[in-house]
PDB file of N, CA and C in Angstrom:
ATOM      1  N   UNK A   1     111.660 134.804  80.137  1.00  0.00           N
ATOM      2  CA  UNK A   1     111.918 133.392  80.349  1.00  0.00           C
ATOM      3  C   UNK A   1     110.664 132.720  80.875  1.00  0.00           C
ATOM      4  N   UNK A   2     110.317 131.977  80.272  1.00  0.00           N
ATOM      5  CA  UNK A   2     109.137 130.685  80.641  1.00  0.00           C
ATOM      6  C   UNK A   2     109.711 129.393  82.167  1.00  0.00           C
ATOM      7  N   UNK A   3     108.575 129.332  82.413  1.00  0.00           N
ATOM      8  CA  UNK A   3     108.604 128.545  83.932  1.00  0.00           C
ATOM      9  C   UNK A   3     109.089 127.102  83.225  1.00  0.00           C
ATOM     10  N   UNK A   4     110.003 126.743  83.718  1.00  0.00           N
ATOM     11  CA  UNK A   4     110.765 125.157  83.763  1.00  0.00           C
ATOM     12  C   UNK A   4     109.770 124.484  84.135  1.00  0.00           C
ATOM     13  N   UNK A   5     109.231 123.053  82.919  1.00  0.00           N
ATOM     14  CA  UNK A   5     107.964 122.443  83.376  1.00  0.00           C
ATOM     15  C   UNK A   5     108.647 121.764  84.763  1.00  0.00           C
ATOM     16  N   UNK A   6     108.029 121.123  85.822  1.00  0.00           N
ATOM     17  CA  UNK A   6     108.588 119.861  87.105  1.00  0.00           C
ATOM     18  C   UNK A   6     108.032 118.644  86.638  1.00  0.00           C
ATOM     19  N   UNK A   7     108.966 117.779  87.156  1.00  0.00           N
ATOM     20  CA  UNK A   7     108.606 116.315  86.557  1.00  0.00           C
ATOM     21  C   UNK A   7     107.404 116.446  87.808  1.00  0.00           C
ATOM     22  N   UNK A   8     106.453 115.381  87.487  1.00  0.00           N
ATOM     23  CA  UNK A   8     105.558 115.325  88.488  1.00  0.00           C
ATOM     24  C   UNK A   8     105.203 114.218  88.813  1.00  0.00           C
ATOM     25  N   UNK A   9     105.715 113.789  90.601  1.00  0.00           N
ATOM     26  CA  UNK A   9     105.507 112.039  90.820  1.00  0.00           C
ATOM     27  C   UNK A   9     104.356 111.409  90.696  1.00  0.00           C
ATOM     28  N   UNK A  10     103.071 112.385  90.603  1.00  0.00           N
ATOM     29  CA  UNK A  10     101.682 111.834  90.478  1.00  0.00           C
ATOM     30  C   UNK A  10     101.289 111.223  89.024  1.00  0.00           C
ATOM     31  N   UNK A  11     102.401 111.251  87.651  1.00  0.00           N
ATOM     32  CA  UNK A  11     101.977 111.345  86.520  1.00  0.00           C
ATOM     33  C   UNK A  11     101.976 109.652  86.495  1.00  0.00           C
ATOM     34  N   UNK A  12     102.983 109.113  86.871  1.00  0.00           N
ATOM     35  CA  UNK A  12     102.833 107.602  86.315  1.00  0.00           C
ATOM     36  C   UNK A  12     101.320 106.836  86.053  1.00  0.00           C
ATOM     37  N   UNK A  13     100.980 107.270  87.487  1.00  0.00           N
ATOM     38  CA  UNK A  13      99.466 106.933  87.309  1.00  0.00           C
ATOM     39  C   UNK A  13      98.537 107.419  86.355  1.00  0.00           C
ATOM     40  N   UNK A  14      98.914 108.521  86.165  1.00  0.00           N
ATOM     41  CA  UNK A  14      97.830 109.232  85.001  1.00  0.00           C
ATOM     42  C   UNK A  14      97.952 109.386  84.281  1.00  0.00           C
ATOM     43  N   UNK A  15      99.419 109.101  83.387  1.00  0.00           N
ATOM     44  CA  UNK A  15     100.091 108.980  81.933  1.00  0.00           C
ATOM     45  C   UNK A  15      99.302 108.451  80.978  1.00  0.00           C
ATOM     46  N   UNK A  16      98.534 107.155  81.327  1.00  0.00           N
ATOM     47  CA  UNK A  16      98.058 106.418  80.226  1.00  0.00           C
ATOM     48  C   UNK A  16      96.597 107.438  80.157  1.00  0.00           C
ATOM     49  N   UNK A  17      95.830 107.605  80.717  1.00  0.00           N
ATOM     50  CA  UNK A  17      94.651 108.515  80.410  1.00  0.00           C
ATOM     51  C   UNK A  17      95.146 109.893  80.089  1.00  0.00           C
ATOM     52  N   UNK A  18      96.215 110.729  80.133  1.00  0.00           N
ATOM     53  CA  UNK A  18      96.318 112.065  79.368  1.00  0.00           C
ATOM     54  C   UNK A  18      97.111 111.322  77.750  1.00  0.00           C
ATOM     55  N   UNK A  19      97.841 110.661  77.870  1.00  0.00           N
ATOM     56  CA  UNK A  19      97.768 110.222  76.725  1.00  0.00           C
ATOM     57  C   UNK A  19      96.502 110.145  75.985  1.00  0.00           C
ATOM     58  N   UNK A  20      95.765 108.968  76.095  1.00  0.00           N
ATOM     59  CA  UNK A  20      94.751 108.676  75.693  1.00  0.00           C
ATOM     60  C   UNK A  20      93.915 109.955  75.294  1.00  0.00           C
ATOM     61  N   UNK A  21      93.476 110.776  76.434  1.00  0.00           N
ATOM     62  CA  UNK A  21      92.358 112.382  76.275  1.00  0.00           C
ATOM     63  C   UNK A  21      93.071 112.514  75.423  1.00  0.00           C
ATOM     64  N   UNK A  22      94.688 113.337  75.222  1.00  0.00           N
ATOM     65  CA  UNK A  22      95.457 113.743  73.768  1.00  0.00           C
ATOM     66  C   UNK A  22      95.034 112.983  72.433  1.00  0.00           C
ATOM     67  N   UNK A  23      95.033 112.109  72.212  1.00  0.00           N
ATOM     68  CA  UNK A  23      94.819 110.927  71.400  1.00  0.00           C
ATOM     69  C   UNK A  23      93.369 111.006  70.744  1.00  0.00           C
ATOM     70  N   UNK A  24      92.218 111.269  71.736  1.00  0.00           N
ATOM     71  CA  UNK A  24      90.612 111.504  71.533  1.00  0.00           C
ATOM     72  C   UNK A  24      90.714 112.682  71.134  1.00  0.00           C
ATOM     73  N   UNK A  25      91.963 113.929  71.087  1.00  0.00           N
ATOM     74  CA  UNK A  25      91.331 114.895  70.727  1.00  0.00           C
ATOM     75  C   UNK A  25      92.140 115.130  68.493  1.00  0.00           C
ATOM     76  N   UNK A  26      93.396 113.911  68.464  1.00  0.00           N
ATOM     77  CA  UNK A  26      93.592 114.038  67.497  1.00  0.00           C
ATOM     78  C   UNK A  26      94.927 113.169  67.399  1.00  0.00           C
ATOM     79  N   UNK A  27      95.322 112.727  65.898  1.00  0.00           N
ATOM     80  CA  UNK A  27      96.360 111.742  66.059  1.00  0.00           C
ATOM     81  C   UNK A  27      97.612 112.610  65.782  1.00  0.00           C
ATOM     82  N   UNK A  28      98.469 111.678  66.789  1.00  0.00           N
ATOM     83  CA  UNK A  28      99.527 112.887  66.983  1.00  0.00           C
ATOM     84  C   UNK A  28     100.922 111.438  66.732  1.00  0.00           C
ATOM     85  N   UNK A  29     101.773 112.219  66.425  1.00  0.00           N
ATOM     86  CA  UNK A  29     103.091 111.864  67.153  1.00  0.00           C
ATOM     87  C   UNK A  29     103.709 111.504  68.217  1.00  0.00           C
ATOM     88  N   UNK A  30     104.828 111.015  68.524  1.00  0.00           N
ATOM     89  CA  UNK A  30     105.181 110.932  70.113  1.00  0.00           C
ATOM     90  C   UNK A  30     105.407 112.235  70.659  1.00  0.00           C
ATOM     91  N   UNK A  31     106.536 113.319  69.908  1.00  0.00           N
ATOM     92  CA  UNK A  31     106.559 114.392  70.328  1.00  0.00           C
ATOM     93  C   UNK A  31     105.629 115.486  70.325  1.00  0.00           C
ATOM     94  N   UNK A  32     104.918 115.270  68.985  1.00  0.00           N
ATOM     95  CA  UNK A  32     103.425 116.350  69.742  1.00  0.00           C
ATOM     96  C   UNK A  32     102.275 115.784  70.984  1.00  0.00           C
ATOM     97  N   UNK A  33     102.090 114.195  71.457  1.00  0.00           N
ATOM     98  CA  UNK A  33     101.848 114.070  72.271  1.00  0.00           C
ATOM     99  C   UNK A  33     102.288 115.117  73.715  1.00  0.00           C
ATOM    100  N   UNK A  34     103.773 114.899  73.470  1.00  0.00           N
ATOM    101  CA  UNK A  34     104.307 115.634  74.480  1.00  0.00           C
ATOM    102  C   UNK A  34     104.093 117.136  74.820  1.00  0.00           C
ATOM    103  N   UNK A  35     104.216 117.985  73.701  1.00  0.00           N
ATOM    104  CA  UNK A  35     103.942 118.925  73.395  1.00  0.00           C
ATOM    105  C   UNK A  35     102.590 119.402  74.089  1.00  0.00           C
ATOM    106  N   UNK A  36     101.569 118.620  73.229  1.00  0.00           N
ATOM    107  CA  UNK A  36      99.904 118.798  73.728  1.00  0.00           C
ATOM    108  C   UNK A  36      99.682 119.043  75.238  1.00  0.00           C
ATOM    109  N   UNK A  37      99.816 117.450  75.924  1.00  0.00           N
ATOM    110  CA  UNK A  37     100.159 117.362  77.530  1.00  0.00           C
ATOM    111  C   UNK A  37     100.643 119.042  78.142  1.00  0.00           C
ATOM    112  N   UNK A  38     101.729 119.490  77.752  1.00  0.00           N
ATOM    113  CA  UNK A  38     102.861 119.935  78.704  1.00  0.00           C
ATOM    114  C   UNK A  38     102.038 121.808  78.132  1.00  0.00           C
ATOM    115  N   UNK A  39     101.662 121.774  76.942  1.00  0.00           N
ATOM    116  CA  UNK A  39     101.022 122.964  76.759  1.00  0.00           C
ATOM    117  C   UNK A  39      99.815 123.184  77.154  1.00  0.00           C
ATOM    118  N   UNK A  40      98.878 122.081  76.916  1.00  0.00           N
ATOM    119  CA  UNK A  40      97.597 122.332  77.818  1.00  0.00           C
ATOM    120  C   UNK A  40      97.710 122.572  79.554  1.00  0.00           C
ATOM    121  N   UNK A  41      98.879 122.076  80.240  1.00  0.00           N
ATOM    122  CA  UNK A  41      99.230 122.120  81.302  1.00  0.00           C
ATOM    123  C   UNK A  41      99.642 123.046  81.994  1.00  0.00           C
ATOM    124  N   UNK A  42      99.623 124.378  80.955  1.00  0.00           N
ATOM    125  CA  UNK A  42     100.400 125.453  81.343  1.00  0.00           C
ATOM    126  C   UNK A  42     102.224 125.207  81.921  1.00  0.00           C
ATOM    127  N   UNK A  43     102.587 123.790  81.053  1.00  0.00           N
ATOM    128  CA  UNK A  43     104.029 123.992  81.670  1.00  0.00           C
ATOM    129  C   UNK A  43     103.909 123.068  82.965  1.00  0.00           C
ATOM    130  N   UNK A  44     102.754 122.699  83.376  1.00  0.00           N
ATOM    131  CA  UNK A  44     103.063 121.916  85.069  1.00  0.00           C
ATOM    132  C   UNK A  44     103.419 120.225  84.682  1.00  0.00           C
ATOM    133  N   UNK A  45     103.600 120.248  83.344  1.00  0.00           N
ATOM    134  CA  UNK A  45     103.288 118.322  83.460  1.00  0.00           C
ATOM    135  C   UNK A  45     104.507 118.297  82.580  1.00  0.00           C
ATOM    136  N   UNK A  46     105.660 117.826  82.756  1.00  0.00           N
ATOM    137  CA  UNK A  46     107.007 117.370  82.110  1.00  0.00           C
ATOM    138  C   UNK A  46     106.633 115.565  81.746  1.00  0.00           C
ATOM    139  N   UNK A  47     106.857 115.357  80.615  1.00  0.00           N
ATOM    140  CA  UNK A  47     106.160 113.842  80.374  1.00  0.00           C
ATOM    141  C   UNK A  47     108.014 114.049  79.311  1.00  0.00           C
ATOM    142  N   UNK A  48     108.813 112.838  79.932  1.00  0.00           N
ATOM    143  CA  UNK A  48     110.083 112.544  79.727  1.00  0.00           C
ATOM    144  C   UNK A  48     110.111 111.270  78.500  1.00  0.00           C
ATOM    145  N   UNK A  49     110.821 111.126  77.639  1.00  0.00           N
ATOM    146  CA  UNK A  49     111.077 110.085  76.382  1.00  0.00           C
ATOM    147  C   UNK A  49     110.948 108.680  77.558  1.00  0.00           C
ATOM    148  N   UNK A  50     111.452 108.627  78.233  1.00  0.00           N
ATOM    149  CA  UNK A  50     112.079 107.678  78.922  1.00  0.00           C
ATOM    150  C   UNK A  50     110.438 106.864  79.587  1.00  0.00           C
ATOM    151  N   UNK A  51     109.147 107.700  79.737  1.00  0.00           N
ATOM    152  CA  UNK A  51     108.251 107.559  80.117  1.00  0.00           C
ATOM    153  C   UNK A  51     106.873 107.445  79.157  1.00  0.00           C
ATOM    154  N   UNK A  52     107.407 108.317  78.355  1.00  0.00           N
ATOM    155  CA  UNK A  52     106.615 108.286  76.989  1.00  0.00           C
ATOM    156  C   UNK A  52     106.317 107.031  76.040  1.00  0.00           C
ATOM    157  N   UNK A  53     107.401 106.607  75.718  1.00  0.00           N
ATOM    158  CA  UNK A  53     107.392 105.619  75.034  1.00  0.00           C
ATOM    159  C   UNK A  53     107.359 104.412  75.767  1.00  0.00           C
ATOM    160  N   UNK A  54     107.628 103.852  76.725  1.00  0.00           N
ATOM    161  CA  UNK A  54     106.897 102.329  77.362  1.00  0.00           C
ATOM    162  C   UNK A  54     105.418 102.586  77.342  1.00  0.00           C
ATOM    163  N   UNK A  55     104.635 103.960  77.869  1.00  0.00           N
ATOM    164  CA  UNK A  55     103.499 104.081  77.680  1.00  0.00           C
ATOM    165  C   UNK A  55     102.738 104.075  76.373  1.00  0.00           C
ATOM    166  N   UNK A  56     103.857 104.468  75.511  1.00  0.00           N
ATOM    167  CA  UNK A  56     102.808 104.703  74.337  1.00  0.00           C
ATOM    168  C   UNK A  56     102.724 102.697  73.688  1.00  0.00           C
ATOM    169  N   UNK A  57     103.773 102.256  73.633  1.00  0.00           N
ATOM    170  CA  UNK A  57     103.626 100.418  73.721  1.00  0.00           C
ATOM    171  C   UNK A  57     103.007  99.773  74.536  1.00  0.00           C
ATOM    172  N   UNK A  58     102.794  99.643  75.657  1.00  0.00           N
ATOM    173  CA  UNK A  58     101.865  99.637  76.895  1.00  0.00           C
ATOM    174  C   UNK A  58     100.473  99.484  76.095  1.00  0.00           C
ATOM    175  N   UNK A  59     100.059 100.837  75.757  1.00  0.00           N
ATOM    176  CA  UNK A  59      99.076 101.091  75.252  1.00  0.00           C
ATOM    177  C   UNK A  59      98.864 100.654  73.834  1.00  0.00           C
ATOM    178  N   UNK A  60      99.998 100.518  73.025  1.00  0.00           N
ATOM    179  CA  UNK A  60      99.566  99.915  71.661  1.00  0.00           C
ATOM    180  C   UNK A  60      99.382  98.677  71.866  1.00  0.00           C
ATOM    181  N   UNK A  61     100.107  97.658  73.211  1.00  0.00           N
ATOM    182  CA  UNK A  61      99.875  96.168  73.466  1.00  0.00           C
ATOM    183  C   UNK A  61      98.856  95.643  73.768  1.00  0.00           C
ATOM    184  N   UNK A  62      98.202  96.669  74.558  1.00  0.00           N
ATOM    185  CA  UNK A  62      96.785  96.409  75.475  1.00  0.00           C
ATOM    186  C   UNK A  62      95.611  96.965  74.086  1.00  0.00           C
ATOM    187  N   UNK A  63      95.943  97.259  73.197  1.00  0.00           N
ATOM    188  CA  UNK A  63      94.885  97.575  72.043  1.00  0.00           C
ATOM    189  C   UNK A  63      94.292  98.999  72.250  1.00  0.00           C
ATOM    190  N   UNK A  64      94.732  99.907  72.809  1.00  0.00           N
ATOM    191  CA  UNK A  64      94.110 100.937  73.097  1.00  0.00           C
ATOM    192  C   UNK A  64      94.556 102.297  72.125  1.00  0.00           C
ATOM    193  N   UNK A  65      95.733 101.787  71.323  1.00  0.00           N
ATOM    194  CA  UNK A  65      95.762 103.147  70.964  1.00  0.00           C
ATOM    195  C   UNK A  65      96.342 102.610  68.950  1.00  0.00           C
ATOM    196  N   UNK A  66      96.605 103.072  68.230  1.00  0.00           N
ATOM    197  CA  UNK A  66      97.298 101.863  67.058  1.00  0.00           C
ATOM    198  C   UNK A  66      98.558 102.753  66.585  1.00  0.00           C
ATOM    199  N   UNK A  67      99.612 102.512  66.183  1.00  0.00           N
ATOM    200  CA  UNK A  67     100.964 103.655  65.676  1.00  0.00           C
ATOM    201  C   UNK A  67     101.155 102.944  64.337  1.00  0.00           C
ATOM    202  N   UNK A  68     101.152 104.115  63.368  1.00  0.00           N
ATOM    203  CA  UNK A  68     101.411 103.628  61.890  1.00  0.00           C
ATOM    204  C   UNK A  68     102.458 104.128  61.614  1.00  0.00           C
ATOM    205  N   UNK A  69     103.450 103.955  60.710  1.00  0.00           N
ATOM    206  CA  UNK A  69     104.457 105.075  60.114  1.00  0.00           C
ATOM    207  C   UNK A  69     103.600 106.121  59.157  1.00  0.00           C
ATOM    208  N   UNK A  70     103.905 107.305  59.500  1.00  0.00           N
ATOM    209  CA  UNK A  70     103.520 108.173  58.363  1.00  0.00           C
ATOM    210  C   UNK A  70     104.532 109.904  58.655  1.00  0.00           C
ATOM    211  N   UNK A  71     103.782 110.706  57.503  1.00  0.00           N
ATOM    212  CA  UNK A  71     105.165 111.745  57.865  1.00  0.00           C
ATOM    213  C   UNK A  71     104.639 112.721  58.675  1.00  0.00           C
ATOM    214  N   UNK A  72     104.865 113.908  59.638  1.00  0.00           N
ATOM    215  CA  UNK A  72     104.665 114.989  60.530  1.00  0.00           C
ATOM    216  C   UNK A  72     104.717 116.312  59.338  1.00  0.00           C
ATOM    217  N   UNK A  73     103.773 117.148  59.861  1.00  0.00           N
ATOM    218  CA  UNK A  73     103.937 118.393  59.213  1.00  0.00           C
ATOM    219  C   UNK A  73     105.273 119.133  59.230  1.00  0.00           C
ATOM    220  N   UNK A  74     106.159 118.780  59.943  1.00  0.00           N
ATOM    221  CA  UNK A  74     107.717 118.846  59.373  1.00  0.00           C
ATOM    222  C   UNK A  74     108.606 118.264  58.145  1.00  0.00           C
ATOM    223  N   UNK A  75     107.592 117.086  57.465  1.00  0.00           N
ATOM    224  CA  UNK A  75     108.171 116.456  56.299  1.00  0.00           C
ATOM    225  C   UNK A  75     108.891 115.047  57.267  1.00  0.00           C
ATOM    226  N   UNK A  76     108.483 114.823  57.964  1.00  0.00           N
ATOM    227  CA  UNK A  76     109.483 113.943  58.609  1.00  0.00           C
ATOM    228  C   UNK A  76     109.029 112.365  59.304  1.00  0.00           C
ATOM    229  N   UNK A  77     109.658 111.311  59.111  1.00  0.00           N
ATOM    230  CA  UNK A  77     108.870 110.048  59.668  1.00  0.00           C
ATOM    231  C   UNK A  77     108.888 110.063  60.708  1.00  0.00           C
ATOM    232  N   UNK A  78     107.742 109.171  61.204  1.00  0.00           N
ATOM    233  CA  UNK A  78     107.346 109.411  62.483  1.00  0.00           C
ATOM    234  C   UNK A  78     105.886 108.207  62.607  1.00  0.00           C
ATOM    235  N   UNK A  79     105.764 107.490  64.008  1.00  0.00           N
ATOM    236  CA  UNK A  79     104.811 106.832  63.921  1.00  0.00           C
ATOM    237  C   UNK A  79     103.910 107.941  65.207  1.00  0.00           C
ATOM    238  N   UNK A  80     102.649 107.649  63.990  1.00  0.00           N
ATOM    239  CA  UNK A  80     101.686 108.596  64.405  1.00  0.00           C
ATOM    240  C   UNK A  80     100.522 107.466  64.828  1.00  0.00           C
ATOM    241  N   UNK A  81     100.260 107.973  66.111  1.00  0.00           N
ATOM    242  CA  UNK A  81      99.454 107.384  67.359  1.00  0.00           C
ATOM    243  C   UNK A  81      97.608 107.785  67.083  1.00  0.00           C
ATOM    244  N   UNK A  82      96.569 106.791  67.473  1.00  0.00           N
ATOM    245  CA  UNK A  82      95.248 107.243  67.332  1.00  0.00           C
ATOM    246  C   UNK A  82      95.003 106.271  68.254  1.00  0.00           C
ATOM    247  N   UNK A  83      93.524 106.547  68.764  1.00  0.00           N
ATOM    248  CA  UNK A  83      92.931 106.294  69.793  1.00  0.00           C
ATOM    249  C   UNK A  83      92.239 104.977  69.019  1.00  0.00           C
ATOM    250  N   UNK A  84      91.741 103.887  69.708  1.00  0.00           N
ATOM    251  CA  UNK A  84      90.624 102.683  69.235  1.00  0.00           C
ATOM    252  C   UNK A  84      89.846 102.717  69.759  1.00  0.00           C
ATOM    253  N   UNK A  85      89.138 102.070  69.782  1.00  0.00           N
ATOM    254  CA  UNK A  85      87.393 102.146  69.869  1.00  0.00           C
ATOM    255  C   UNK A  85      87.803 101.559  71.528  1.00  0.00           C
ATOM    256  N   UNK A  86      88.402 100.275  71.550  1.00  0.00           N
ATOM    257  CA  UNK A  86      89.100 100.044  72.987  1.00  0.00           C
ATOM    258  C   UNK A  86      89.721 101.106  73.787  1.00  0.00           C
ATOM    259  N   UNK A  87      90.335 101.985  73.130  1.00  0.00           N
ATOM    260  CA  UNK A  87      91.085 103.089  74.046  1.00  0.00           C
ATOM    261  C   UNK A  87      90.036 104.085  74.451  1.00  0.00           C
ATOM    262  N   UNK A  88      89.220 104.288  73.309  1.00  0.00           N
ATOM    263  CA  UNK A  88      88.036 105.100  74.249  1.00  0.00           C
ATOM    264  C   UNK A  88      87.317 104.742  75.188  1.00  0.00           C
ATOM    265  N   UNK A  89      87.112 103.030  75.463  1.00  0.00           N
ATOM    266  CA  UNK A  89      85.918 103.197  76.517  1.00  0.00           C
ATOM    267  C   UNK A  89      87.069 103.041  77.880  1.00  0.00           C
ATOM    268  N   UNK A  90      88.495 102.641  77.533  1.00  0.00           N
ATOM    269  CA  UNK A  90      89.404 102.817  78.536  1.00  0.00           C
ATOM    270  C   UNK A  90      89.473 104.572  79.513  1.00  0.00           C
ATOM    271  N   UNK A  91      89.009 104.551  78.310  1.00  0.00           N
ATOM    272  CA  UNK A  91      89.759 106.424  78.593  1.00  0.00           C
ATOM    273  C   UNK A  91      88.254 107.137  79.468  1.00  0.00           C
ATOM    274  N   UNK A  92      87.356 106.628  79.361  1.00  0.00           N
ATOM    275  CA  UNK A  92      86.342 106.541  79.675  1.00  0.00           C
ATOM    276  C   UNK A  92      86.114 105.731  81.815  1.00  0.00           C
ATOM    277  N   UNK A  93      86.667 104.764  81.354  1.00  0.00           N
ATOM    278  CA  UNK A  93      87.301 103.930  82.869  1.00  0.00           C
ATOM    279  C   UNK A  93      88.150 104.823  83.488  1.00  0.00           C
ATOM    280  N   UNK A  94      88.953 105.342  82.868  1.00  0.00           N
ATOM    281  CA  UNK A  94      89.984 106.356  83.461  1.00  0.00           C
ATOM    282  C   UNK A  94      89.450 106.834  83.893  1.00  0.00           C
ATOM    283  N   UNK A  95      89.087 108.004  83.153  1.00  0.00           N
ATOM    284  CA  UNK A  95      88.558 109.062  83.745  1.00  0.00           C
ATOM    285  C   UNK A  95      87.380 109.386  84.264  1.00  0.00           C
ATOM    286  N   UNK A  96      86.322 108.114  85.101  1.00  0.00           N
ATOM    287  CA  UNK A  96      85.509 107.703  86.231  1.00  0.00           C
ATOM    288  C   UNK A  96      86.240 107.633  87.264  1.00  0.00           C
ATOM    289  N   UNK A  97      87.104 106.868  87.219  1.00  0.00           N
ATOM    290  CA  UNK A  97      88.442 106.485  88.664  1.00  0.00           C
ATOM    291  C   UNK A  97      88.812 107.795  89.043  1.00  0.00           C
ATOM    292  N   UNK A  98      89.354 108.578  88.326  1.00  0.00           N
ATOM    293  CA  UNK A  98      90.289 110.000  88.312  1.00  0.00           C
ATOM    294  C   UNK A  98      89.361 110.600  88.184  1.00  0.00           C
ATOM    295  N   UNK A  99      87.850 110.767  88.280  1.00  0.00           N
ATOM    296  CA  UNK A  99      87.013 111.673  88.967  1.00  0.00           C
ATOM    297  C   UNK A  99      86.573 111.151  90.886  1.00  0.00           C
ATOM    298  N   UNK A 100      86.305 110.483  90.596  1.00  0.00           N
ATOM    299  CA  UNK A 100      86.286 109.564  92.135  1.00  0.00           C
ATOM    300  C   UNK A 100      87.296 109.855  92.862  1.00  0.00           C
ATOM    301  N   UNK A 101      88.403 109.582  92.660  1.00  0.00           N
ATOM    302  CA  UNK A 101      89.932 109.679  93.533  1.00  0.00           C
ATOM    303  C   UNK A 101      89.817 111.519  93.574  1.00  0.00           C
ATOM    304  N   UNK A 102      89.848 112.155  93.157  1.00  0.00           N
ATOM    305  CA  UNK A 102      89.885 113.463  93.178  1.00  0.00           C
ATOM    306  C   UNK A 102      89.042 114.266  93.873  1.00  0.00           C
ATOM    307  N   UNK A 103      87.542 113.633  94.232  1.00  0.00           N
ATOM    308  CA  UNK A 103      86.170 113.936  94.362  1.00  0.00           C
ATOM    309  C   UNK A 103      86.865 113.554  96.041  1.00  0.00           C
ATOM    310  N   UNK A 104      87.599 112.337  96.659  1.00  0.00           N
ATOM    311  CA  UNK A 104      87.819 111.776  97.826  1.00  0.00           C
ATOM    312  C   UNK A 104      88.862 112.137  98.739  1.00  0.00           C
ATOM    313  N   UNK A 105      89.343 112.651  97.922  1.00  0.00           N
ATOM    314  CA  UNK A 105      91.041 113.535  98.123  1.00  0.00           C
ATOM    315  C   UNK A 105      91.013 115.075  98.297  1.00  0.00           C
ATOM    316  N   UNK A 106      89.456 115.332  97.962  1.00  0.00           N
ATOM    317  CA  UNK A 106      89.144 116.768  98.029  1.00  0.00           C
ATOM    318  C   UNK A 106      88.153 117.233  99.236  1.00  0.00           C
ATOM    319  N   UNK A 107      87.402 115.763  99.601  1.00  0.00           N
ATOM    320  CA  UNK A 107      87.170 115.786 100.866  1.00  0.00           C
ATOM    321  C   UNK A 107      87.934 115.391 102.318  1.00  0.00           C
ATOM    322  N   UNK A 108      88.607 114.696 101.457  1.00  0.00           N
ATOM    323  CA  UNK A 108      89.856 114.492 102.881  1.00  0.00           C
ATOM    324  C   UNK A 108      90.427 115.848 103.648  1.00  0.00           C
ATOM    325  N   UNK A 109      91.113 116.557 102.543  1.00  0.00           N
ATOM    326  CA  UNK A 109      91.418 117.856 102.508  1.00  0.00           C
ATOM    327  C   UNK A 109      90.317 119.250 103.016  1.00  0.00           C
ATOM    328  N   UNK A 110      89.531 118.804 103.106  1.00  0.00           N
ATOM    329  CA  UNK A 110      88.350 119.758 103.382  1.00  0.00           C
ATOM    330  C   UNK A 110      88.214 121.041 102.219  1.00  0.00           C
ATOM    331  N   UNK A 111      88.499 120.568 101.192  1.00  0.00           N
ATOM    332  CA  UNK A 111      88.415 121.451  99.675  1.00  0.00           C
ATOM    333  C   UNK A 111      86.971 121.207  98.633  1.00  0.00           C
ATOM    334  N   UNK A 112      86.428 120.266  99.211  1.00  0.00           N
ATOM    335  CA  UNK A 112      85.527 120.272  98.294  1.00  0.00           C
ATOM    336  C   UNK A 112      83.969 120.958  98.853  1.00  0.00           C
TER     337      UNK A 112
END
């Protein structure tokens, strides 16, 4: 038996940039988004429908990411998600902040 992923209260904040990294590394689906996240994570990052999708609109509103209809290597419809030229230099902003905050939080802690 495999470890039950935990929802994790720190994700709201960081949803839109692991999206996004997922996204820079290839265009996916909503559910292989999920997939990607929760497998690169070893299982620690539970990313819920309910959270998924305001983010993934969020992000198609703000221009950062674009969703087309097309079909999944299952044969099946599905709007498949890619990164924009906007979502990269976002993802880019992100993940300056979320090196900083981490870099400050690691000295607080006396870990770094």
């Amino acid at each position: 038996m495999g470890r039950k992923p935990k929802k994790n209260e720190s994700l709201p904040g960081s949803l839109d940039m692991l999206i996004l990294r997922t996204l820079s590394r290839r265009d996916l689906h909503g559910y292989g988004i999920v997939q990607f996240i929760q497998q690169s994570s070893s299982n620690d990052l539970l990313i819920e429908e309910g959270s998924l999708y305001p983010a993934l609109q969020r992000l198609e509103l703000n221009g950062w990411i674009d969703g087309d209809w097309g079909v999944t290597s299952n044969n099946r419809r599905a709007r498949i998600y890619k990164i924009t030229a906007a979502g990269s230099k976002q993802l880019a902003v992100e993940t300056r902040q979320y090196t900083r905050l981490t870099l400050a939080i690691a000295r607080v802690m006396g870990t770094e």
